[in-house]
PDB file of N, CA and C in Angstrom:
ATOM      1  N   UNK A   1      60.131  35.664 142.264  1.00  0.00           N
ATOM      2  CA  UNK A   1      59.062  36.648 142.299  1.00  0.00           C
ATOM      3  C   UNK A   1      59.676  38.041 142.152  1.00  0.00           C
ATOM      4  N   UNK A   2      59.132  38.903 141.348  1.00  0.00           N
ATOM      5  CA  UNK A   2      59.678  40.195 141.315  1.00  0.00           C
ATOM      6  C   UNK A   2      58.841  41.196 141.965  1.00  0.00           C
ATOM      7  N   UNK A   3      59.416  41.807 142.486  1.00  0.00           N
ATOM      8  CA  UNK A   3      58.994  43.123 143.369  1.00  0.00           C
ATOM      9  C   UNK A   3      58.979  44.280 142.823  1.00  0.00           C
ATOM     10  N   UNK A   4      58.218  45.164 143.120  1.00  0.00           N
ATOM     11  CA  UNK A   4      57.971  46.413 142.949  1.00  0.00           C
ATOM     12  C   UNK A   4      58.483  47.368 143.685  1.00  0.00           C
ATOM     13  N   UNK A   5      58.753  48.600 143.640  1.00  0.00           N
ATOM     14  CA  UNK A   5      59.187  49.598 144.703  1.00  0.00           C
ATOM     15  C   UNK A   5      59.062  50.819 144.014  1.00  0.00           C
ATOM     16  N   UNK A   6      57.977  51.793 144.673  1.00  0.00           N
ATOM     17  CA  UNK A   6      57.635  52.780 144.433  1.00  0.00           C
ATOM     18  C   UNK A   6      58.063  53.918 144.936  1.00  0.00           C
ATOM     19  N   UNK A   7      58.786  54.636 144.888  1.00  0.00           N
ATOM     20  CA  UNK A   7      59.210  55.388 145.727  1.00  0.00           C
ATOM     21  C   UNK A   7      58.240  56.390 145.780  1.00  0.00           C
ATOM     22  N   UNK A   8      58.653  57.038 147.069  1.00  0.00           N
ATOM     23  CA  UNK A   8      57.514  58.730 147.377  1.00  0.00           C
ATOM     24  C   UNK A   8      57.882  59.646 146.683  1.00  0.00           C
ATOM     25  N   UNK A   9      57.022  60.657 146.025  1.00  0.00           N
ATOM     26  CA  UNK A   9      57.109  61.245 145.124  1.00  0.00           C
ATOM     27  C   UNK A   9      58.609  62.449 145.491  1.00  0.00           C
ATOM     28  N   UNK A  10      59.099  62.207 144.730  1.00  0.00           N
ATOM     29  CA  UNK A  10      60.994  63.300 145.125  1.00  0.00           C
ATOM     30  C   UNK A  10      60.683  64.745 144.700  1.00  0.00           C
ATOM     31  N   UNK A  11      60.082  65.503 145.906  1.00  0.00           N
ATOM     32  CA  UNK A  11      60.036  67.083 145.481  1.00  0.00           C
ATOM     33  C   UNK A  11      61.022  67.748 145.558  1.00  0.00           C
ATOM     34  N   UNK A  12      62.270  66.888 145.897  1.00  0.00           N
ATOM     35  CA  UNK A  12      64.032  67.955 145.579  1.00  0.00           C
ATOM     36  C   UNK A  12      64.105  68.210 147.280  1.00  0.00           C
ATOM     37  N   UNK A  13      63.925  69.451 147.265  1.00  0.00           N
ATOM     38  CA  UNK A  13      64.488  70.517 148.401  1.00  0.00           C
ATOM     39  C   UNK A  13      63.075  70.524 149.315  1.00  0.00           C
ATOM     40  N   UNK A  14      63.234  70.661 150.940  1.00  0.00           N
ATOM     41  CA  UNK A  14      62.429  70.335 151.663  1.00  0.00           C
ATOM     42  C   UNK A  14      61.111  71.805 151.846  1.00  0.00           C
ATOM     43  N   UNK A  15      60.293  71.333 152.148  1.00  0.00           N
ATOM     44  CA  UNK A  15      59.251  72.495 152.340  1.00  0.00           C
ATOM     45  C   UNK A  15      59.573  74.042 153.113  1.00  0.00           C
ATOM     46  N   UNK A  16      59.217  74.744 152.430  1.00  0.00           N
ATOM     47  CA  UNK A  16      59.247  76.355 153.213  1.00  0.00           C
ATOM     48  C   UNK A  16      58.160  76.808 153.837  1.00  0.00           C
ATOM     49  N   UNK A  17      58.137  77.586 154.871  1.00  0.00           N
ATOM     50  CA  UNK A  17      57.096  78.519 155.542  1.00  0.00           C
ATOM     51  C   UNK A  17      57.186  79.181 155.354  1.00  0.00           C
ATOM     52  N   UNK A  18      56.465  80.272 154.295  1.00  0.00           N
ATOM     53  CA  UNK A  18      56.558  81.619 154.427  1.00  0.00           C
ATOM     54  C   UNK A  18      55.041  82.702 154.463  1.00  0.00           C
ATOM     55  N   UNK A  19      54.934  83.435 154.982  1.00  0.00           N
ATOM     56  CA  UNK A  19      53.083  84.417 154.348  1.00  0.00           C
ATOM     57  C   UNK A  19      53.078  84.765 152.906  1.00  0.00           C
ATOM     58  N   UNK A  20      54.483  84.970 152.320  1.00  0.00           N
ATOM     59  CA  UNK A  20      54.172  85.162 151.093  1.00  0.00           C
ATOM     60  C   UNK A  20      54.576  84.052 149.926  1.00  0.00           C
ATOM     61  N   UNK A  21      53.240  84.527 149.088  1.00  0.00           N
ATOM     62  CA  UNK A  21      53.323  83.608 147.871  1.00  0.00           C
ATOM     63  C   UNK A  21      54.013  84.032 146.578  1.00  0.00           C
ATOM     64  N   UNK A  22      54.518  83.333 145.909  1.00  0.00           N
ATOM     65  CA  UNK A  22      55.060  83.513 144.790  1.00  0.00           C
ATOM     66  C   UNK A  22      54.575  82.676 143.389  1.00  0.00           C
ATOM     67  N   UNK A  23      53.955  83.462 142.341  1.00  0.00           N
ATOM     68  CA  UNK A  23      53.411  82.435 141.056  1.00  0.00           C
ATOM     69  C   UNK A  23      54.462  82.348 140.018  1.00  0.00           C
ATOM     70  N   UNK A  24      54.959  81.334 139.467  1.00  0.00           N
ATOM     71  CA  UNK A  24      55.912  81.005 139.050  1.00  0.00           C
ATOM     72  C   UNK A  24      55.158  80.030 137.203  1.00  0.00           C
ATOM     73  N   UNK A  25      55.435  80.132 136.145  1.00  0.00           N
ATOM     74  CA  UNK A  25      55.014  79.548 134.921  1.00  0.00           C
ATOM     75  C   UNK A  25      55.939  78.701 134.743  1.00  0.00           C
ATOM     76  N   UNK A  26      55.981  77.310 134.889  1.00  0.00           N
ATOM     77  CA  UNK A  26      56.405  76.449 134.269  1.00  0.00           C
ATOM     78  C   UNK A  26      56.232  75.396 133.155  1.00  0.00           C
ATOM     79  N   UNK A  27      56.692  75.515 132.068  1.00  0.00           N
ATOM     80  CA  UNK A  27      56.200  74.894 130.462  1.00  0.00           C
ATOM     81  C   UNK A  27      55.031  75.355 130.193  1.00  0.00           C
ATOM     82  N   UNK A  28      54.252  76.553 130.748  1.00  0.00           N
ATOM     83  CA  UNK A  28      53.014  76.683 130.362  1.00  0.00           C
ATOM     84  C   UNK A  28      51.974  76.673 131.834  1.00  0.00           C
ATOM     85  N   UNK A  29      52.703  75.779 132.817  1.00  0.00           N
ATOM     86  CA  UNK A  29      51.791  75.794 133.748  1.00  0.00           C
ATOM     87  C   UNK A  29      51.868  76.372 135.019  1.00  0.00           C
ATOM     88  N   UNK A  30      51.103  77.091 135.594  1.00  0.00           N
ATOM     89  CA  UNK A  30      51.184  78.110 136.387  1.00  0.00           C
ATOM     90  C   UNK A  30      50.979  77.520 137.587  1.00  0.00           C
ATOM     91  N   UNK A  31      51.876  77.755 138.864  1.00  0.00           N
ATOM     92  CA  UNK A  31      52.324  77.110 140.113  1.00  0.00           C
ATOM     93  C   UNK A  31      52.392  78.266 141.100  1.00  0.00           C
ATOM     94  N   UNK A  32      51.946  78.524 142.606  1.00  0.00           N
ATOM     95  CA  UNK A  32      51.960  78.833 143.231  1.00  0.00           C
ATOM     96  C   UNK A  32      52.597  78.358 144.407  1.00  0.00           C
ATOM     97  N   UNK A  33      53.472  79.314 145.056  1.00  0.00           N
ATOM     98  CA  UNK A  33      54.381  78.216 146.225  1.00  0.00           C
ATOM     99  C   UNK A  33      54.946  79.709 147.085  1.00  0.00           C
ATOM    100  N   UNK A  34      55.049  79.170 148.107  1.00  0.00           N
ATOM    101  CA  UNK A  34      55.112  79.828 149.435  1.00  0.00           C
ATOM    102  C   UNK A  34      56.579  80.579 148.762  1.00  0.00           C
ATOM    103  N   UNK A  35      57.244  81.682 148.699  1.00  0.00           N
ATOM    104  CA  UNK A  35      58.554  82.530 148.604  1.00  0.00           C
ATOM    105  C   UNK A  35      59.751  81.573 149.079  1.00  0.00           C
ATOM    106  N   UNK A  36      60.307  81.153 148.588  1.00  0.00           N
ATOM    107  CA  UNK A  36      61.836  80.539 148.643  1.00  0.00           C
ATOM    108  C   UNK A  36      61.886  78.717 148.613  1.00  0.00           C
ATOM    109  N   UNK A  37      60.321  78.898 147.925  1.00  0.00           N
ATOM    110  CA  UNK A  37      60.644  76.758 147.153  1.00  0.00           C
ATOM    111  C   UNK A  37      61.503  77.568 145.932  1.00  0.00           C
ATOM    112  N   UNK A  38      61.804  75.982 145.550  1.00  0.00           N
ATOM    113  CA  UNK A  38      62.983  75.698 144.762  1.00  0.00           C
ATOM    114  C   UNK A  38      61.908  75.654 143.585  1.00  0.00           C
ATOM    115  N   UNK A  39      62.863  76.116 142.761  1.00  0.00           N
ATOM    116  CA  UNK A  39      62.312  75.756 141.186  1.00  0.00           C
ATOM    117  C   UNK A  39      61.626  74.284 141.199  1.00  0.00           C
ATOM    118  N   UNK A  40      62.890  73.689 141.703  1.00  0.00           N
ATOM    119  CA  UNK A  40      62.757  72.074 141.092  1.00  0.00           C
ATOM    120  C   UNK A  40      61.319  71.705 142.123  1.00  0.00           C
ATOM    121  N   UNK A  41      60.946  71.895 143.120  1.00  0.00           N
ATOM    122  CA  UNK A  41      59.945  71.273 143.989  1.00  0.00           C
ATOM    123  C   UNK A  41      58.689  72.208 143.496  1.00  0.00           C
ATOM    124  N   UNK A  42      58.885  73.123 142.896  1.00  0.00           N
ATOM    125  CA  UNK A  42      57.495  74.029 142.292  1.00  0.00           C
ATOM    126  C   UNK A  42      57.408  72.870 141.175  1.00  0.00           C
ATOM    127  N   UNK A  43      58.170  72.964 140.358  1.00  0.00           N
ATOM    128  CA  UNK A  43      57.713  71.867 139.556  1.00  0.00           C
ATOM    129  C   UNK A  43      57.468  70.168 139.626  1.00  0.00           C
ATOM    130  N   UNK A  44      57.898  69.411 140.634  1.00  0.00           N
ATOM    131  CA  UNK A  44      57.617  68.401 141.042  1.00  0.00           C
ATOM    132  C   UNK A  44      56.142  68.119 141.318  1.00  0.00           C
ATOM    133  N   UNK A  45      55.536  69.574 142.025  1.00  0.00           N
ATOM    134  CA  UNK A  45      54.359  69.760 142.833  1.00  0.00           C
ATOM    135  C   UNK A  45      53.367  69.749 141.995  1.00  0.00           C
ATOM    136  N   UNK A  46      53.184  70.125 140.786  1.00  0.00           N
ATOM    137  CA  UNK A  46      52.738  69.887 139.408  1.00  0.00           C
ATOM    138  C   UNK A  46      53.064  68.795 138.527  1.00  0.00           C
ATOM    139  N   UNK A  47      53.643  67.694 138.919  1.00  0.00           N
ATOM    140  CA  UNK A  47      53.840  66.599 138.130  1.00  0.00           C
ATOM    141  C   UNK A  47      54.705  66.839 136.533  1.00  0.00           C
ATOM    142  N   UNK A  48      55.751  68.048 136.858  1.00  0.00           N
ATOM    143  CA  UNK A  48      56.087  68.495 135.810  1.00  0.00           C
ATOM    144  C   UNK A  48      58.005  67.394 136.288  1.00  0.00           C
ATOM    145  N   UNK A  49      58.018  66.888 135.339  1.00  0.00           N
ATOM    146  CA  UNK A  49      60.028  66.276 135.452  1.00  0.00           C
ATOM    147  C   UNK A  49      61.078  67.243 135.149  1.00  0.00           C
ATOM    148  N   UNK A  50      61.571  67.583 136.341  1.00  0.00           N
ATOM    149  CA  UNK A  50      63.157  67.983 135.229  1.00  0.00           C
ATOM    150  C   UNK A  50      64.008  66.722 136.041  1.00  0.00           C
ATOM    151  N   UNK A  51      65.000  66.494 135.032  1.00  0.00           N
ATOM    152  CA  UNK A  51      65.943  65.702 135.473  1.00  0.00           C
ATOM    153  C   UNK A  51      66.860  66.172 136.599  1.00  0.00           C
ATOM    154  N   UNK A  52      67.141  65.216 137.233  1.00  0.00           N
ATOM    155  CA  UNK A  52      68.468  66.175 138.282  1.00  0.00           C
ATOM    156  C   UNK A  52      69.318  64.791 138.685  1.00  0.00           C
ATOM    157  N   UNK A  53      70.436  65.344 139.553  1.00  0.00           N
ATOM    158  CA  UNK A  53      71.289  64.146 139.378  1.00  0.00           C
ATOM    159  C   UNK A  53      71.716  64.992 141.255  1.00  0.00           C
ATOM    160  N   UNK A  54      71.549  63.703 142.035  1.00  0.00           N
ATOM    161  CA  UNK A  54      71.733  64.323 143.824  1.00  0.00           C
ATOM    162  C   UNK A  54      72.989  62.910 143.739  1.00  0.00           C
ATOM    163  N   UNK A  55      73.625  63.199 145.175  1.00  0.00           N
ATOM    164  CA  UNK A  55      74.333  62.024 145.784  1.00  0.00           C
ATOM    165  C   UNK A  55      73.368  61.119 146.592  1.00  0.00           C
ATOM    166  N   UNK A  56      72.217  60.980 146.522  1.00  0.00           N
ATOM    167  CA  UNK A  56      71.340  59.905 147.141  1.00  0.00           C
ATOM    168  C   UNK A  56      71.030  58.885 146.271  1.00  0.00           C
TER     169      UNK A  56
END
C-alpha cells in the first residue's frame, strides 16, 4: 500500500510581531506582512515558490 504525506505548508522563517506593516510586490503580486518577515515567507503566504535549499 502506498502512502501519502503531506507536509504543512513551509513558510521558511518563523512569524514576526510587529504594529508596522510593510507591502512588498512579488512577480506581480502584492503582499502585505508585519516589518521584518522574510522575503521567502511573504512569498510562501501567497502561494508564490521560490526554491530554497535548508539543512532539514
Amino acid at each position: 500500500m502506498v502512502e501519502h504525506f503531506y507536509p504543512e505548508k513551509d513558510l521558511g522563517t518563523p512569524a514576526v510581531e510587529s504594529a508596522t506593516l510593510v507591502s512588498l510586490n512579488i512577480d506581480g503580486v502584492e503582499v502585505t506582512v508585519p516589518e521584518g518577515t522574510s522575503v521567502m515567507r511573504a512569498a510562501a503566504l501567497v502561494d508564490i515558490n521560490i526554491p530554497k535549499l535548508c539543512a532539514t
